[in-house]
Protein backbone atom coordinates (compact mmCIF):
# COMPACT_ATOMS: atom_id res chain seq x y z
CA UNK A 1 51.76 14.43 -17.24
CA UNK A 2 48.46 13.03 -18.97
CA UNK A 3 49.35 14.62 -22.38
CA UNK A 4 52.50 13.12 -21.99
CA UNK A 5 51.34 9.54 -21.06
CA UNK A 6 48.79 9.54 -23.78
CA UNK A 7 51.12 10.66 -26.26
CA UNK A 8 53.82 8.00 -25.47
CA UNK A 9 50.38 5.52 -25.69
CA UNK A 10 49.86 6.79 -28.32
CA UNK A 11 53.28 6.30 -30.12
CA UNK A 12 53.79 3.07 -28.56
CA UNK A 13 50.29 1.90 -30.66
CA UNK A 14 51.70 2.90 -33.49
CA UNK A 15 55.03 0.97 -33.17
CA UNK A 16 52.82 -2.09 -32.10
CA UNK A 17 50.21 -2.21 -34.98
CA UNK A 18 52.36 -3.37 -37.68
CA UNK A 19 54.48 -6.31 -36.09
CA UNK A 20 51.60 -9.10 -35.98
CA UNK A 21 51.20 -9.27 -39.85
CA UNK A 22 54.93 -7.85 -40.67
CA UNK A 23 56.84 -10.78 -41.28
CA UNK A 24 53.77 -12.77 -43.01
CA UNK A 25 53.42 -9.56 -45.73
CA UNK A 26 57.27 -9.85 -46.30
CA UNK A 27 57.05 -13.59 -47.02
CA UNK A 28 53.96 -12.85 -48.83
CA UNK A 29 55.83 -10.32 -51.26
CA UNK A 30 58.72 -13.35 -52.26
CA UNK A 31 61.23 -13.02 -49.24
CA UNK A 32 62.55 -15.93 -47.41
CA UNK A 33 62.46 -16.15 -43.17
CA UNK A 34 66.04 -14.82 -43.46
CA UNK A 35 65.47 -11.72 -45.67
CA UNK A 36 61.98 -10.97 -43.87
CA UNK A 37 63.98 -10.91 -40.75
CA UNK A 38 66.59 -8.88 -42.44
CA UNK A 39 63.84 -5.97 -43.40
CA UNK A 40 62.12 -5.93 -39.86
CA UNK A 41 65.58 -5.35 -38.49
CA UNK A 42 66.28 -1.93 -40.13
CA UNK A 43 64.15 -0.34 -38.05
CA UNK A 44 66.36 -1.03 -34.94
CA UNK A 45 69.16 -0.01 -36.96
CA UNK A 46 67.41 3.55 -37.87
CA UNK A 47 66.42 3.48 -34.42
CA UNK A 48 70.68 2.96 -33.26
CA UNK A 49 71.57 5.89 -35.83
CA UNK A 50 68.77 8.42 -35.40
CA UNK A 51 67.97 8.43 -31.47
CA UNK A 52 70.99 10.40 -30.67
CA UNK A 53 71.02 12.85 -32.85
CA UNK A 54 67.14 13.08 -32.28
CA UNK A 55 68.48 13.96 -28.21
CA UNK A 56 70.76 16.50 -29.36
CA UNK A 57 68.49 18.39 -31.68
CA UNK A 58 66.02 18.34 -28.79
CA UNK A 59 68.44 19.66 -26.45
CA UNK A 60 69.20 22.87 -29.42
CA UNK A 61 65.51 23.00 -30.69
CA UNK A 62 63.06 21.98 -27.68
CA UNK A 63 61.30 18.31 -27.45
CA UNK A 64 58.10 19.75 -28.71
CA UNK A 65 59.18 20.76 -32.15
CA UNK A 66 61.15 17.20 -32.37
CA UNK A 67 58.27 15.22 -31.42
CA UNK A 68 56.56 17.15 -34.04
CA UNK A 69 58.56 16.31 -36.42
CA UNK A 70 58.89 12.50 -35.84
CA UNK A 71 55.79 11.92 -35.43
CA UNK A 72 54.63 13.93 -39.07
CA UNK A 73 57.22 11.86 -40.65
CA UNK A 74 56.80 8.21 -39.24
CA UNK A 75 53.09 8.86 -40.86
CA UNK A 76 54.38 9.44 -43.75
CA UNK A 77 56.66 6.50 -43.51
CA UNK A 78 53.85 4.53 -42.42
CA UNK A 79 51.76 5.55 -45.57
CA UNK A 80 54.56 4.19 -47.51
CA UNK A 81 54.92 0.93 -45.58
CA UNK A 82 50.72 0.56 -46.36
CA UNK A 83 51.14 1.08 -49.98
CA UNK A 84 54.35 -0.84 -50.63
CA UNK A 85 54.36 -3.29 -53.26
CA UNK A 86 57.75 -4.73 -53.20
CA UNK A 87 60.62 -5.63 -50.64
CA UNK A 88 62.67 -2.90 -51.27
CA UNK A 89 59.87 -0.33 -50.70
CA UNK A 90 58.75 -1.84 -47.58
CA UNK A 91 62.56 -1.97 -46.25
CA UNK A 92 62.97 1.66 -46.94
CA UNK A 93 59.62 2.33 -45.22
CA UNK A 94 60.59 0.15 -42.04
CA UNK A 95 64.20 2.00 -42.17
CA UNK A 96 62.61 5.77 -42.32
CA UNK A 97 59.96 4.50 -39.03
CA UNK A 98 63.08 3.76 -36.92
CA UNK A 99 64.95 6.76 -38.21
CA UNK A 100 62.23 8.87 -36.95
CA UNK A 101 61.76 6.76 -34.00
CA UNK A 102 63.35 9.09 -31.63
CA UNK A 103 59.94 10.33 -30.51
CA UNK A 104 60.31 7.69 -27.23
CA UNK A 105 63.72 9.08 -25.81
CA UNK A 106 62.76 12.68 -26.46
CA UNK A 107 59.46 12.25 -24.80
CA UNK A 108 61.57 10.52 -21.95
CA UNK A 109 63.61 13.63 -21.65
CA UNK A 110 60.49 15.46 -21.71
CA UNK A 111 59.34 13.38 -18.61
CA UNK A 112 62.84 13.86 -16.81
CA UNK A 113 62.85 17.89 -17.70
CA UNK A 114 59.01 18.18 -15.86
CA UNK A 115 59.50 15.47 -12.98
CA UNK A 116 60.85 16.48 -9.88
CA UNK A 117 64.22 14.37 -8.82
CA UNK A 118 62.87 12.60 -5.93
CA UNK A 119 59.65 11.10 -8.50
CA UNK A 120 61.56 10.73 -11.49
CA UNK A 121 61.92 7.19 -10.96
CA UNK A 122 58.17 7.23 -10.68
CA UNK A 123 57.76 9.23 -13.88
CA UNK A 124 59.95 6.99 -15.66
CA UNK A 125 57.88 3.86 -14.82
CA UNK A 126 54.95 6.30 -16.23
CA UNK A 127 56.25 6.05 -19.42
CA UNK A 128 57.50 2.49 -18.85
CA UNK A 129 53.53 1.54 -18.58
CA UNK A 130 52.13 3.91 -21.54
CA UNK A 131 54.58 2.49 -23.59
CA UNK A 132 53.24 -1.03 -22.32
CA UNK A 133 49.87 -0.23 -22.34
CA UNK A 134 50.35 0.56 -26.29
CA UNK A 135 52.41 -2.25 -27.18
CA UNK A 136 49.42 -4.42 -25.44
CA UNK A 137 46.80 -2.38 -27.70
CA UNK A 138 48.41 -1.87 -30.79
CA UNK A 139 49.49 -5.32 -31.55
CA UNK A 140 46.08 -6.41 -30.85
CA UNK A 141 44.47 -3.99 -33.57
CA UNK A 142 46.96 -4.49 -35.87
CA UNK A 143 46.40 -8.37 -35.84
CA UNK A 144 42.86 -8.24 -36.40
CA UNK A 145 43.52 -5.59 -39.14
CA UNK A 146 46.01 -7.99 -40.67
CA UNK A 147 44.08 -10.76 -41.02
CA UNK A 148 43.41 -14.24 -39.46
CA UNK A 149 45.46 -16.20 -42.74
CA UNK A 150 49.20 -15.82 -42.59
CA UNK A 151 48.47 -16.31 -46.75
CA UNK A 152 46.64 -13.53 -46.65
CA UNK A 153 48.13 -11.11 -44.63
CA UNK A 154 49.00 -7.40 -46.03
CA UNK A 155 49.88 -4.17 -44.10
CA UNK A 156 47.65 -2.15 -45.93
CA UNK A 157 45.39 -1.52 -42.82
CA UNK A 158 47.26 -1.74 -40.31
CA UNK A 159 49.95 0.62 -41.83
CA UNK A 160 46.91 3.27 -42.67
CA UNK A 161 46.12 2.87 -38.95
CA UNK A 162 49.93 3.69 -37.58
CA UNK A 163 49.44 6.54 -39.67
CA UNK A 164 46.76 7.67 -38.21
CA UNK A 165 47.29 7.12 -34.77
CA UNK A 166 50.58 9.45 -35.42
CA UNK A 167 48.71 12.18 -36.62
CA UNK A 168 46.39 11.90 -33.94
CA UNK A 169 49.56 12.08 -31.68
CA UNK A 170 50.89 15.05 -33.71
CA UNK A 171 47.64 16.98 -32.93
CA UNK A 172 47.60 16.09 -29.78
CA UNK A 173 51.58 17.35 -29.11
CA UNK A 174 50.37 20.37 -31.72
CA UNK A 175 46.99 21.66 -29.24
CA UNK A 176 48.01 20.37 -25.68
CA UNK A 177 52.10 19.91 -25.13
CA UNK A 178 53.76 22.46 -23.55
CA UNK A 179 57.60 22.98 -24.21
CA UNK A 180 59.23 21.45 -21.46
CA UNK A 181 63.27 22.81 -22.15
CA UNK A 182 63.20 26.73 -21.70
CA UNK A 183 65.37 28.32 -24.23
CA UNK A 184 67.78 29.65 -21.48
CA UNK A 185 68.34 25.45 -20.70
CA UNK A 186 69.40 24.65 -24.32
CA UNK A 187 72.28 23.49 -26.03
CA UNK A 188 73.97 26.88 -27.21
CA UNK A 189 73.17 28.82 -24.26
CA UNK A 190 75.72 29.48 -22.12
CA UNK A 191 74.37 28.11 -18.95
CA UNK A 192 73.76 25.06 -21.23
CA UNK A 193 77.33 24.74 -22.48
CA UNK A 194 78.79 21.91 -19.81
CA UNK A 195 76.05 19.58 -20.28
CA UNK A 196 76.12 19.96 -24.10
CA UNK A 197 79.45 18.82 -23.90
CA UNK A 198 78.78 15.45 -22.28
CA UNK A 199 75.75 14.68 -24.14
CA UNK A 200 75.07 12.41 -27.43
CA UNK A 201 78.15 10.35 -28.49
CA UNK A 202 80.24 11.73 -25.84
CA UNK A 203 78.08 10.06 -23.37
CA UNK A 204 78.77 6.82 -24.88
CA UNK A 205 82.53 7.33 -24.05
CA UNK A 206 82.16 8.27 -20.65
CA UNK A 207 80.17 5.09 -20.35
CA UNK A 208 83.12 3.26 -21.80
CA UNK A 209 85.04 4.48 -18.36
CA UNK A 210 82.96 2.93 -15.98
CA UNK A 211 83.01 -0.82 -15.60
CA UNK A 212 79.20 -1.22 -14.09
CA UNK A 213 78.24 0.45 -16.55
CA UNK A 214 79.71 -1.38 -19.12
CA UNK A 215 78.03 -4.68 -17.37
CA UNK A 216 74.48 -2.37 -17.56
CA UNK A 217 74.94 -1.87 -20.85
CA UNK A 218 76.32 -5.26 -22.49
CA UNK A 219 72.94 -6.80 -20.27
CA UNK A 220 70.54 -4.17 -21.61
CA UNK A 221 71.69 -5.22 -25.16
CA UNK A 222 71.88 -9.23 -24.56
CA UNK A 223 68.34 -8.90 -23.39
CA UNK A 224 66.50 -6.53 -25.89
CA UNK A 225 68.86 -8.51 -28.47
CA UNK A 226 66.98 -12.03 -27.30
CA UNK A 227 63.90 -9.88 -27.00
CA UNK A 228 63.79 -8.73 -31.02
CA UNK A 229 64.97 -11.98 -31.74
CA UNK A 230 61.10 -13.23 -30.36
CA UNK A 231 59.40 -10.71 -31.65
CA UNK A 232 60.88 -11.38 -35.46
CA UNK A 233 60.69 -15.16 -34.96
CA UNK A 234 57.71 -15.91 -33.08
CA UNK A 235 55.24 -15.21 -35.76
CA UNK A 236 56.62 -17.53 -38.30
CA UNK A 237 57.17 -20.11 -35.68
CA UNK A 238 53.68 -19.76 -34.68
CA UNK A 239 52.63 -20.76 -37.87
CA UNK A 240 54.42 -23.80 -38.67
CA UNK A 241 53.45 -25.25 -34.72
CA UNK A 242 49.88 -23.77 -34.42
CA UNK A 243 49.06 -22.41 -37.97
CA UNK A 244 48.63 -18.97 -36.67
CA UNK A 245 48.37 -15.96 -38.51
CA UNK A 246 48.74 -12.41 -37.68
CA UNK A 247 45.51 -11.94 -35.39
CA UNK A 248 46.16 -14.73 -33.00
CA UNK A 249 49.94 -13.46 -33.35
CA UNK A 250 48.58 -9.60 -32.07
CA UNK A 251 46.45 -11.70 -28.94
CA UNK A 252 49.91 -13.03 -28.03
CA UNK A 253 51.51 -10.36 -28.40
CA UNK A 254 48.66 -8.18 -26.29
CA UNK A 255 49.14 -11.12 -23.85
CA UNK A 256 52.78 -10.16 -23.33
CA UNK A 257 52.19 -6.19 -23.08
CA UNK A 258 49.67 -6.46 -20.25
CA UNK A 259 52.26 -8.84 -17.93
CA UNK A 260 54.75 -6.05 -18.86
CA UNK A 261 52.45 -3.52 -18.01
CA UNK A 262 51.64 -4.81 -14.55
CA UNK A 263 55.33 -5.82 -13.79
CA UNK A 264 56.54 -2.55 -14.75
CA UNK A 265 53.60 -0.34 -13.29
CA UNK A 266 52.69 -2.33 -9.56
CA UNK A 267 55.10 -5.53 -9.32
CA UNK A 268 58.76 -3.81 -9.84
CA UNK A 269 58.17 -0.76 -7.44
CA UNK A 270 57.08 -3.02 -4.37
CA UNK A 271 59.85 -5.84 -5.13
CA UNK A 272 62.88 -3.53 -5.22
CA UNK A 273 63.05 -2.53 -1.71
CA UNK A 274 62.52 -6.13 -0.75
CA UNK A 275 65.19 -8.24 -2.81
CA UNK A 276 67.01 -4.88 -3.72
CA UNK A 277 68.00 -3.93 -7.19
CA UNK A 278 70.89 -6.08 -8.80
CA UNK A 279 68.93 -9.53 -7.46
CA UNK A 280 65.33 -8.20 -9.18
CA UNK A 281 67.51 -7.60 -12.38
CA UNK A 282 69.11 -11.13 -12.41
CA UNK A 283 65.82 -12.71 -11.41
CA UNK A 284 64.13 -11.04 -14.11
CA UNK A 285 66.83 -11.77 -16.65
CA UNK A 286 66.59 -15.37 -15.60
CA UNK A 287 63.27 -15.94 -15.09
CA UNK A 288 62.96 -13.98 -18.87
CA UNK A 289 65.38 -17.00 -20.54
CA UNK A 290 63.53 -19.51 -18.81
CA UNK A 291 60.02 -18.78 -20.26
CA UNK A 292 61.94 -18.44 -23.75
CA UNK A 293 62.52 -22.14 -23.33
CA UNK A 294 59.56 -23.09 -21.90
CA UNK A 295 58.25 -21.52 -24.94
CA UNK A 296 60.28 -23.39 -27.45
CA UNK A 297 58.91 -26.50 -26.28
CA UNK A 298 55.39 -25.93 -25.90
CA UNK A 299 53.54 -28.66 -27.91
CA UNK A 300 50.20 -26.91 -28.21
CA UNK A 301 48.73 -23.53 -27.52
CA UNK A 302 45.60 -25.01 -25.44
């Protein structure tokens, strides 16, 4: 379970360096707020097309030889990102990092496959924190990497570092991981067959059937849809109130990964057998929209 929590660090440093000086390099190459937006965005929509078919090749395959693979390629794609010298290079480059984002949900299934039922909940708010932990570091290097002058701000380093960082996590999945899906447990097998069958799209439509979890779902998405929305915005809005650039952008943005870190690590645990599930989840949601306000109006960052 170490390998696997350092590895999902790992990854989630990766994902982190390149946001604080993303949107100033894209503005910085001739694109307006709108289009900048536009090109951060792809990688959510690689993410929405890839992920699933990322889960069923794990499921045929193994997770080891998937995570393998992602992570090889998102260095690539960060490479390219580093070295891009136009828009429509640095698009494709953010588009091929969320296509071969698919390293988090197959490392979750890794995590369900080795955790016992009665701690998977546990396990999953494991991975909950690592990713945490490396959205609260990455953002951080990747902001003093970036630069302190939203004029001056490239990806060059902080692109060359994501690459890095995901071959370090390829060697590290390479030397240490062990396969956690026997090949008697994979899709093709015939003791596999049934769950094949319900897995990938299909599990989207059996979703479909069940009201609450229609209501889990359309919430999930509201939130991490007002969630990107911050992350995209934030930086240029930071600038035009505070004249920030992309390193005191990263310190935010570290800021916000270590209250995740704790909520999701030592607050969430403790508070769900006191105010029970559903009321946690609205509080959280609410108390979420009303710090996005609060935000909005803040008149100085002192």
């Amino acid at each position: 379970m170490v390998v696997v929590f350092i590895i999902i660090l790992l990854s989630g440093m990766g994902f982190g360096l390149v946001l604080p000086p993303f949107m100033f390099a894209a503005m910085n190459m001739g694109a307006s707020p709108m289009v900048a937006a536009a090109v951060i965005s792809t990688f959510a929509i690689g993410q929405f097309i890839a992920t699933p078919i990322w889960g069923r090749l794990s499921d045929r395959f193994g997770r080891k030889p998937v995570l393998l693979v992602t992570m090889l390629g998102s260095a690539v794609a960060y490479v390219v990102m580093a070295n891009a010298t136009n828009l429509w290079i640095l698009m494709l480059a953010r588009l091929l990092t969320g296509l071969l984002a698919g390293n988090f949900a197959v490392a979750t299934a890794y995590v369900s496959d080795i955790t016992p039922a009665d701690k998977r909940v546990q396990g999953m708010g494991l991975v909950g924190g690592a990713m945490s932990l490396g959205f609260m570091t990455g953002p951080a290097i990747g902001g003093l990497l970036g630069g302190a002058d939203a004029e001056t701000a490239n990806l060059y380093l902080p692109g060359l570092a994501a690459a890095a960082i995901c071959l370090l996590t390829f060697a590290a999945i390479f030397l240490f991981l062990k396969e956690s899906l026997p090949p008697e447990k994979r899709a093709g097998s015939s003791t596999h067959h049934a769950e094949i069958e319900s897995s990938g799209f299909k599990a989207f439509k059996h979703v479909l059937t069940r009201p609450i979890l229609v209501e889990m779902v359309v919430m999930g998405f509201l939130v991490f849809f007002a969630m990107a929305m911050f992350e995209t915005i934030f930086p240029l809005w930071s600038e035009a109130r505070f004249d920030w650039g992309p390193q005191n952008v990263g310190f935010m943005f570290m800021y916000l990964g270590f209250i995740v870190m704790i909520t999701q690590m030592f607050l969430a645990g403790k508070l769900a057998p006191i105010f029970g599930e559903a009321k946690l989840l609205m509080g959280a949601v609410t108390a979420y929209a009303i710090g996005l306000i609060l935000v909005a109006q803040v008149p100085s960052w002192q």
